[in-house]
Each structure stands twice: as C-alpha cells, then as structure tokens.
Protein backbone atom coordinates (compact mmCIF):
# COMPACT_ATOMS: atom_id res chain seq x y z
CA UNK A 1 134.32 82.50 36.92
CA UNK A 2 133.29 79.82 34.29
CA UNK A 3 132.04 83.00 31.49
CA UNK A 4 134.97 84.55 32.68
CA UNK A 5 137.18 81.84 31.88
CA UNK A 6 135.10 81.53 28.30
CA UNK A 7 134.89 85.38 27.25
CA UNK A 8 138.93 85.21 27.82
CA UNK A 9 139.62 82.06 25.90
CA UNK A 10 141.80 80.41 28.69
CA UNK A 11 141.51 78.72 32.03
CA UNK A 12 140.50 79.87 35.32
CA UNK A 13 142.83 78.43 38.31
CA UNK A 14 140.39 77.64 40.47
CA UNK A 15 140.46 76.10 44.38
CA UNK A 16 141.07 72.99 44.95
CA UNK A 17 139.61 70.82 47.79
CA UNK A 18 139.82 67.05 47.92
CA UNK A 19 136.55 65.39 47.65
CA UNK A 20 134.82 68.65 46.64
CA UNK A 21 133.68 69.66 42.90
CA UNK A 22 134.06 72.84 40.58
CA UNK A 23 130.61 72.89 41.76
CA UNK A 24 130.27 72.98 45.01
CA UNK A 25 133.23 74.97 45.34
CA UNK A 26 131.59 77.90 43.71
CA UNK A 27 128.29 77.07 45.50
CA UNK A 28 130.44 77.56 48.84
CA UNK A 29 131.96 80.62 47.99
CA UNK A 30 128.26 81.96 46.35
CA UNK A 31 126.97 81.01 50.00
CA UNK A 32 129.75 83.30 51.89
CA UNK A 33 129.65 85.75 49.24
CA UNK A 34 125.70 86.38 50.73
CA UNK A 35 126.19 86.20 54.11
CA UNK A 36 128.93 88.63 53.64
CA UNK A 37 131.92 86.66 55.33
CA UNK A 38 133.91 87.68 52.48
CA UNK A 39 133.62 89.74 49.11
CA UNK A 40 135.56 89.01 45.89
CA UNK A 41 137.92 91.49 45.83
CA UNK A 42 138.84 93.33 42.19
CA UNK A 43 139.20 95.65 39.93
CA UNK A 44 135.65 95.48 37.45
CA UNK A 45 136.73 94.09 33.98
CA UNK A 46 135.09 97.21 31.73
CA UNK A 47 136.12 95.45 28.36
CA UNK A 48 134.38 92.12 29.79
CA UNK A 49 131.86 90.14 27.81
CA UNK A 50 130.38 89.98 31.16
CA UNK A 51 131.06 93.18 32.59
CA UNK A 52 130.87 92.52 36.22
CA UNK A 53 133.76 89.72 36.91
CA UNK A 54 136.94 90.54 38.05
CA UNK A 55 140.67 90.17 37.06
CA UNK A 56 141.23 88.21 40.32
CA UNK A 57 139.57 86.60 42.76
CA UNK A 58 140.67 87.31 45.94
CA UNK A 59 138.82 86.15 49.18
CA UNK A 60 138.81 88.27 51.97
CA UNK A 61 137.52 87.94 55.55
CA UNK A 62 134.66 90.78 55.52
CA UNK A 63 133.20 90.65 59.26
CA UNK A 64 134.90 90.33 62.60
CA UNK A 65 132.25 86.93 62.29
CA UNK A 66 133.87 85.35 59.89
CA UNK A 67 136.61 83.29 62.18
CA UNK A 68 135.26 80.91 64.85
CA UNK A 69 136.88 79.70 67.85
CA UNK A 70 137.27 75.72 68.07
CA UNK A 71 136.14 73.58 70.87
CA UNK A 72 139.03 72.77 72.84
C-alpha cells in the first residue's frame, strides 16, 4: 500500500487502530492475508508502477474459519 501510495503521488487511507502502528497494521493484515482468512479484494492496477496492487483494498472474510465464537 505504501509504493502504491508513492507510484500515485497521494495518500493511502489506511486503518486505524488505537495503540497500533502503520506497521503493525500491515503486518496484521500480511499475517491473515497467508493464512487465508481474508484476500484483498480488487481489480489489478495494469498501468501500476507496481503492477500487482489494487485500486482498493477491501477485506473480506475468506473461510467459514475466519469468525470465532466468544467465551460466554
């Protein structure tokens, strides 16, 4: 999202957690990205710098896994 954000000249919105860092945010979503509990969800940029971002970043629940039932 960061060369994204550079090839187009302007900002990314990104997520925004309290107490949690551009960092680790993107770590966390890297990390469920590869266990598959959700995929980024776009069209491929073709006239990208990068090639393989997206226009959007959408998260999307990916596996019937990927909600958890709390303790009671």
């Amino acid at each position: 999202m960061r060369m994204l954000a550079a090839a187009r000249g302007r900002p990314i919105e990104m997520p925004v957690i309290a107490g949690k860092t551009e960092d680790e945010i993107m770590e966390a979503i890297e990390g469920l990205k590869k266990r598959q509990y959700v995929r980024v969800d776009g069209p491929p940029n073709g006239n990208s710098l990068i090639g393989q971002d997206v226009d959007e970043l959408n998260l999307m629940p990916f596996r019937v896994d990927y909600l958890r039932t709390l303790p009671r």
